[in-house]
N, C-alpha and C. Protein backbone atom coordinates (compact mmCIF):
# COMPACT_ATOMS: atom_id res chain seq x y z
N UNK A 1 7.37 -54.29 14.02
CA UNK A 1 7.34 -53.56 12.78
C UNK A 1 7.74 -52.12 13.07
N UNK A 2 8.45 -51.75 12.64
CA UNK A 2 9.23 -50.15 12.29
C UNK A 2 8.10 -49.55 11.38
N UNK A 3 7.54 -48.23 11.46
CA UNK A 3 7.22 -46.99 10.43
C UNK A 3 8.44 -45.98 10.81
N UNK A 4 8.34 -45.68 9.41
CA UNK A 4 8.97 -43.85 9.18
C UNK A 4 8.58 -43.02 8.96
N UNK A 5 8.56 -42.07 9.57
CA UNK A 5 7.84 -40.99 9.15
C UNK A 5 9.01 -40.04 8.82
N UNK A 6 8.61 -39.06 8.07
CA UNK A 6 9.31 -37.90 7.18
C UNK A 6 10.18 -37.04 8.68
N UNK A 7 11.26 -36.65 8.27
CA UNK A 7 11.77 -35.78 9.51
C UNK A 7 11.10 -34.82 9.55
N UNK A 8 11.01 -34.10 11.07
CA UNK A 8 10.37 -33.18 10.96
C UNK A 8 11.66 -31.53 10.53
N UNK A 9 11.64 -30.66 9.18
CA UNK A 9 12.13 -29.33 8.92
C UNK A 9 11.73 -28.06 9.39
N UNK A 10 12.00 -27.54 10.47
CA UNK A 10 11.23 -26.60 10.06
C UNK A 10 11.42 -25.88 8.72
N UNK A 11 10.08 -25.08 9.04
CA UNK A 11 9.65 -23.57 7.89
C UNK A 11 10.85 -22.24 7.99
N UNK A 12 11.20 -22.25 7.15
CA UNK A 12 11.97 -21.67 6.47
C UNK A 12 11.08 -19.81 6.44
N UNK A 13 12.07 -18.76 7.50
CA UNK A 13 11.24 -17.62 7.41
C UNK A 13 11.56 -16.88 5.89
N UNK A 14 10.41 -16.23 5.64
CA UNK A 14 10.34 -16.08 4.20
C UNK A 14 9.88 -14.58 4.06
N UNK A 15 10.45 -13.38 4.09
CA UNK A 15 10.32 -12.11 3.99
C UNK A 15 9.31 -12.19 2.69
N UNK A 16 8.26 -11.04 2.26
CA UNK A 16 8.29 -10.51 1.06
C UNK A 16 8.63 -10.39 -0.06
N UNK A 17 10.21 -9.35 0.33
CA UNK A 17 11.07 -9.05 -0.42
C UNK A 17 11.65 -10.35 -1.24
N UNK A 18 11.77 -11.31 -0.20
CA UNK A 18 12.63 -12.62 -0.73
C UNK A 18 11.69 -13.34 -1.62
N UNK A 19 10.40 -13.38 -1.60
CA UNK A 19 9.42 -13.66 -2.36
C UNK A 19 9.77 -13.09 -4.09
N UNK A 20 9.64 -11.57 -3.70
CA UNK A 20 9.76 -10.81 -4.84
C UNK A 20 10.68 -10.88 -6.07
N UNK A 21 12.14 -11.48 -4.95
CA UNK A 21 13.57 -11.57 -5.76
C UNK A 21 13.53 -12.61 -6.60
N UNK A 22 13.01 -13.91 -5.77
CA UNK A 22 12.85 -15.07 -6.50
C UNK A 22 11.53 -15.17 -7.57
N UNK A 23 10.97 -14.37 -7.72
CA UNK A 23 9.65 -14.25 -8.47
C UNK A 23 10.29 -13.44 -10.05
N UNK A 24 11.28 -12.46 -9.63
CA UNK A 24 11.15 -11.74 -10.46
C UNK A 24 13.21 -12.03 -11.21
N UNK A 25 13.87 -12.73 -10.37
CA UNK A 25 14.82 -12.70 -10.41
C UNK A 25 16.04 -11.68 -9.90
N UNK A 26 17.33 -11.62 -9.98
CA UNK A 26 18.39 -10.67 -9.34
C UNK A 26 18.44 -9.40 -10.70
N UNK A 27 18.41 -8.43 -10.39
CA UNK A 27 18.53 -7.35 -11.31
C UNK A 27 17.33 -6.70 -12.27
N UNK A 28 16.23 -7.58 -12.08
CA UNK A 28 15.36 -7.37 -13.13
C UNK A 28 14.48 -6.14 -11.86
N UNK A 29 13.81 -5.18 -12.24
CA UNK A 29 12.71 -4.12 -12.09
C UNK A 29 11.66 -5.05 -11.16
N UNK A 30 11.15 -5.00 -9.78
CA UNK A 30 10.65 -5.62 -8.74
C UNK A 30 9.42 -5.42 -9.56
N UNK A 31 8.12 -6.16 -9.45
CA UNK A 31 6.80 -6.01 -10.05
C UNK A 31 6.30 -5.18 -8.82
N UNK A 32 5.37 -4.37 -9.76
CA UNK A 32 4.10 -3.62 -8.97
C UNK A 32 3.17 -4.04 -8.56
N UNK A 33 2.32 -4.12 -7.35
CA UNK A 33 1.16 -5.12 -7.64
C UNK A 33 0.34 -4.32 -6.92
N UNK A 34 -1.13 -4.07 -7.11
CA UNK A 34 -1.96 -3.53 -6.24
C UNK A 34 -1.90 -3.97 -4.79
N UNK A 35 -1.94 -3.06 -4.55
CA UNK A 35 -1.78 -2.58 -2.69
C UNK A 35 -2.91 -1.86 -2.09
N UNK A 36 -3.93 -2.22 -1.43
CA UNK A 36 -5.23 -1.49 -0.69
C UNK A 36 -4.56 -0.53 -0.09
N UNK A 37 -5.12 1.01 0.20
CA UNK A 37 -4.64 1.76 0.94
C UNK A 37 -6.07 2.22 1.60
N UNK A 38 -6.21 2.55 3.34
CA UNK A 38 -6.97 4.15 3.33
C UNK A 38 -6.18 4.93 3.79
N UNK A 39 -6.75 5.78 3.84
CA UNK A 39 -6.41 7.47 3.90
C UNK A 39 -7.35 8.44 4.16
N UNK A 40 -7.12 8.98 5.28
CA UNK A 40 -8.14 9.66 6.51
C UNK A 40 -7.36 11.31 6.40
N UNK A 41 -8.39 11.87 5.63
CA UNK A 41 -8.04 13.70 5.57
C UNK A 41 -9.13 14.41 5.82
N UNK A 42 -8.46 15.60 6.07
CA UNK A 42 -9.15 16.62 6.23
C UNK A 42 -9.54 17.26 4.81
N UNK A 43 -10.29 18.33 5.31
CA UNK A 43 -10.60 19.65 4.06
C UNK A 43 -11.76 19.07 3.29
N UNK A 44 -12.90 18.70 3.22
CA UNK A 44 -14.21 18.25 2.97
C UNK A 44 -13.24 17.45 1.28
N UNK A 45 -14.17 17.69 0.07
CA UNK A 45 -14.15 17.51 -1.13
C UNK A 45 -12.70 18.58 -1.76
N UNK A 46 -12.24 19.45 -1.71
CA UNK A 46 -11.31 20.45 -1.84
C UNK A 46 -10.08 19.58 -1.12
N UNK A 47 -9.95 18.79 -0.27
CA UNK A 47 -8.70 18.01 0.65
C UNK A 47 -8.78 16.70 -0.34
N UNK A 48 -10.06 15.85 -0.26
CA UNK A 48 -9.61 15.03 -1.00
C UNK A 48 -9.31 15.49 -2.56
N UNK A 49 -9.69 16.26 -3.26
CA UNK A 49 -8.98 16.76 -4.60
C UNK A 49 -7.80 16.69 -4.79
N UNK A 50 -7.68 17.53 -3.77
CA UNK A 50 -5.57 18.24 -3.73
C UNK A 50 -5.01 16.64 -3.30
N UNK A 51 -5.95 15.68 -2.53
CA UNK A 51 -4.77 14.25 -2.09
C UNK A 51 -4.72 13.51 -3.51
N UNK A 52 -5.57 13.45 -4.44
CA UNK A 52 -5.87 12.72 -5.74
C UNK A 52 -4.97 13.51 -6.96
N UNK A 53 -4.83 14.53 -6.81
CA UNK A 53 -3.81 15.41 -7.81
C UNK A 53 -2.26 15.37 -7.51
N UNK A 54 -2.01 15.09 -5.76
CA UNK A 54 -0.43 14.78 -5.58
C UNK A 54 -0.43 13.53 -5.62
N UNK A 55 -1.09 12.70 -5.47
CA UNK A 55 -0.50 11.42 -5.66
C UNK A 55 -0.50 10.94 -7.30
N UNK A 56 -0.87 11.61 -8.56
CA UNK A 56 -0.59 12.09 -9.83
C UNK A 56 0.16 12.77 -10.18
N UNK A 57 0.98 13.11 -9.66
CA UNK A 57 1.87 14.59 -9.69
C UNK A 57 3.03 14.25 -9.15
N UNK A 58 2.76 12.55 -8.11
CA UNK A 58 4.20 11.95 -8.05
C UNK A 58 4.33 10.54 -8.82
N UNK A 59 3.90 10.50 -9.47
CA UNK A 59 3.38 9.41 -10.53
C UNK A 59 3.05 8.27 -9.99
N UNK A 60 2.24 7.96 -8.96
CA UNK A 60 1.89 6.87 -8.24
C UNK A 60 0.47 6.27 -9.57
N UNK A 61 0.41 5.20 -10.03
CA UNK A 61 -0.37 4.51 -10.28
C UNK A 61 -2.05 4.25 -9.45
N UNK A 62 -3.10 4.78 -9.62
CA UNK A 62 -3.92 4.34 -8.79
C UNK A 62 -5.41 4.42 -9.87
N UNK A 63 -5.29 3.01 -9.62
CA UNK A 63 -6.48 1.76 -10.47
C UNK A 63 -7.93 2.57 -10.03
N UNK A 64 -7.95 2.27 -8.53
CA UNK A 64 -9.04 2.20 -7.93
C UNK A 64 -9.07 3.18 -7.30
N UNK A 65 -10.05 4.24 -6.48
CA UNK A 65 -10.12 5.35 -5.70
C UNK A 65 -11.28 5.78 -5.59
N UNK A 66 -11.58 5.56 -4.09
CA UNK A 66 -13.07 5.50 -3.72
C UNK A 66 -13.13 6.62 -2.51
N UNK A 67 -14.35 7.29 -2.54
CA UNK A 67 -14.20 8.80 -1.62
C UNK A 67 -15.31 8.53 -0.63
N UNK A 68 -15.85 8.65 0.66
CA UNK A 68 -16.37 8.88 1.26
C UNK A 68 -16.44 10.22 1.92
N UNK A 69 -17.12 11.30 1.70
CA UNK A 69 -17.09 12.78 1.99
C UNK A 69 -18.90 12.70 2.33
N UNK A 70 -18.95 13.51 3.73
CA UNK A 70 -20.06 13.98 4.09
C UNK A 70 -20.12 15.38 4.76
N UNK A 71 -20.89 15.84 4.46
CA UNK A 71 -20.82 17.18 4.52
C UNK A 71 -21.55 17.74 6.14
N UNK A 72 -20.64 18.50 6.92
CA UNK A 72 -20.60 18.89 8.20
C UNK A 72 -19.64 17.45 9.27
N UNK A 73 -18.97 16.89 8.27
CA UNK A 73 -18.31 16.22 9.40
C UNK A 73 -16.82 16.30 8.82
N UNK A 74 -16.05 16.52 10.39
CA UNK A 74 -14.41 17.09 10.31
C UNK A 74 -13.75 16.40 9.07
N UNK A 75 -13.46 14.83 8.71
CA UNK A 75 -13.09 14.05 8.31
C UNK A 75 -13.69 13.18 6.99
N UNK A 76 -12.54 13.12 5.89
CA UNK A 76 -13.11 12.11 4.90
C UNK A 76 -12.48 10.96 4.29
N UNK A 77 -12.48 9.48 4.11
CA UNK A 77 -11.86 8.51 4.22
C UNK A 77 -11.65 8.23 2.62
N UNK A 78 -10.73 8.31 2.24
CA UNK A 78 -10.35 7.28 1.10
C UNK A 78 -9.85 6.14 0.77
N UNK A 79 -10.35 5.46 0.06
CA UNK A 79 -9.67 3.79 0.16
C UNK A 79 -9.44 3.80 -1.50
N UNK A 80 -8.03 3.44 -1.49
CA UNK A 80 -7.42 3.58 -2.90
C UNK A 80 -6.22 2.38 -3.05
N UNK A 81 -6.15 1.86 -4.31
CA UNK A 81 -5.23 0.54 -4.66
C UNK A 81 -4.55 1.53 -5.41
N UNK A 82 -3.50 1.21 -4.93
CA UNK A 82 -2.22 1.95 -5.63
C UNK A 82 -0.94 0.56 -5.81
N UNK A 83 -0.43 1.10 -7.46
CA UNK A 83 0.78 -0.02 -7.21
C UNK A 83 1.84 -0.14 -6.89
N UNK A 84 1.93 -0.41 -6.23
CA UNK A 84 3.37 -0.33 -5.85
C UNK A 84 4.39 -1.78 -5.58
N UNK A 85 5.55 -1.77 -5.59
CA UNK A 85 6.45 -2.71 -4.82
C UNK A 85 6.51 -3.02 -3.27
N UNK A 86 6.83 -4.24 -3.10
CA UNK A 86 6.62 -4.56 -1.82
C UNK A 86 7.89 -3.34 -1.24
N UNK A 87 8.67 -2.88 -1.58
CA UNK A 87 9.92 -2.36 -0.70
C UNK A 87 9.15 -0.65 -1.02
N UNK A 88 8.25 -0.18 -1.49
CA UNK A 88 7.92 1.18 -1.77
C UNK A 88 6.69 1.23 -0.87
N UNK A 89 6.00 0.57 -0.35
CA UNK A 89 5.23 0.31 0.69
C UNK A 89 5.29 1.20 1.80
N UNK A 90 6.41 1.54 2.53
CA UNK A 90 6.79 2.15 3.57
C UNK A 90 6.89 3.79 2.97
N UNK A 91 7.84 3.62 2.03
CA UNK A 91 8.06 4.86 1.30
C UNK A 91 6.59 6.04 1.02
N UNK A 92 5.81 5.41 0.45
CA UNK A 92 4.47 5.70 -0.08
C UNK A 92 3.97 5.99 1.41
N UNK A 93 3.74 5.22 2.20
CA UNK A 93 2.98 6.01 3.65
C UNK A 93 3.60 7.60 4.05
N UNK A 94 4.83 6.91 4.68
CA UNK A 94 4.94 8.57 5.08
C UNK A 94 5.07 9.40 3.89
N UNK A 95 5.45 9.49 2.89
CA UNK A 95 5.24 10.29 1.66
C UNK A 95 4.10 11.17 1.85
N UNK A 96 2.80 10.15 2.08
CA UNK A 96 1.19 10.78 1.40
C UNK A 96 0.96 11.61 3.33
N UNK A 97 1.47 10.80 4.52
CA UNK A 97 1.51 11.35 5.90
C UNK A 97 1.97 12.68 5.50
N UNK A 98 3.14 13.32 5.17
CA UNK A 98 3.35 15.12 4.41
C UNK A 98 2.19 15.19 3.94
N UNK A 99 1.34 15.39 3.46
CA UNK A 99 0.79 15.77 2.58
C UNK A 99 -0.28 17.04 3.43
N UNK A 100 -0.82 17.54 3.11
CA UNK A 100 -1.59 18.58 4.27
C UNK A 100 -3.00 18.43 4.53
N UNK A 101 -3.00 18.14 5.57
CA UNK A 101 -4.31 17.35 5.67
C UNK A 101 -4.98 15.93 5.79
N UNK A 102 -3.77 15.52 5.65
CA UNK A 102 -3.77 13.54 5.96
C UNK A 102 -3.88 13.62 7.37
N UNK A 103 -4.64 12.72 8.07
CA UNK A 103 -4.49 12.21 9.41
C UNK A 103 -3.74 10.81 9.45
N UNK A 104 -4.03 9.96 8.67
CA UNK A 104 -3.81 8.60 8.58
C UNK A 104 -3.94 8.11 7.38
N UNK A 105 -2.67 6.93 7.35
CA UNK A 105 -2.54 6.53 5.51
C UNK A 105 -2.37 5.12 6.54
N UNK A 106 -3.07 4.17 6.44
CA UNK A 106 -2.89 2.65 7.06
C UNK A 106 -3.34 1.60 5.70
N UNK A 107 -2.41 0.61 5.06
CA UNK A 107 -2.53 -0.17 4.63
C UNK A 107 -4.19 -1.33 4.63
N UNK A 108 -5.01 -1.58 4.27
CA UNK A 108 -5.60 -2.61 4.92
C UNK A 108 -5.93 -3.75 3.77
């Protein structure tokens, strides 16, 4: 007796972007979708202010924005969903990295 089994295909590598195109189609405006960010600055409550007013001031979308600030220590962490496109991702890091007083902008 003979069985068959299915050939084996591989998986097909599948970028993001290529996700996005076929989701949204060729020419149409890429969707935004919330994106976790933190973001590690300086300057107590006065640093995170000025980081929450430029990232408004470059019209970034942000849903969510959560502050951790304690007072007598160098550093204060923000974790913020911002929307963005999968291809503005990169853009948006070093963007908010200028900013004065950022140590670290890491995705998580």
């Amino acid at each position: 007796m003979t069985t068959l089994e299915p050939a084996r295909i591989p998986a097909p590598s599948i970028s993001p972007a290529d996700v996005e195109r076929a989701v949204n189609g060729p020419g149409r405006r890429p969707s935004r979708l919330p994106r976790p960010w933190t973001i590690v600055t300086t300057g107590g409550m006065p640093g995170v202010m000025a980081l929450a007013s430029a990232l408004c001031e470059l019209g970034y979308r942000v849903p969510d924005f959560s502050v951790d600030v304690h007072e007598g220590v160098s550093c204060s962490s923000v974790s913020c969903t911002v929307a963005l496109a999968t291809a503005e991702c990169d853009e948006f890091a070093e963007r908010v990295r200028l900013f004065a007083g950022v140590l670290s902008v890491e995705p998580y």
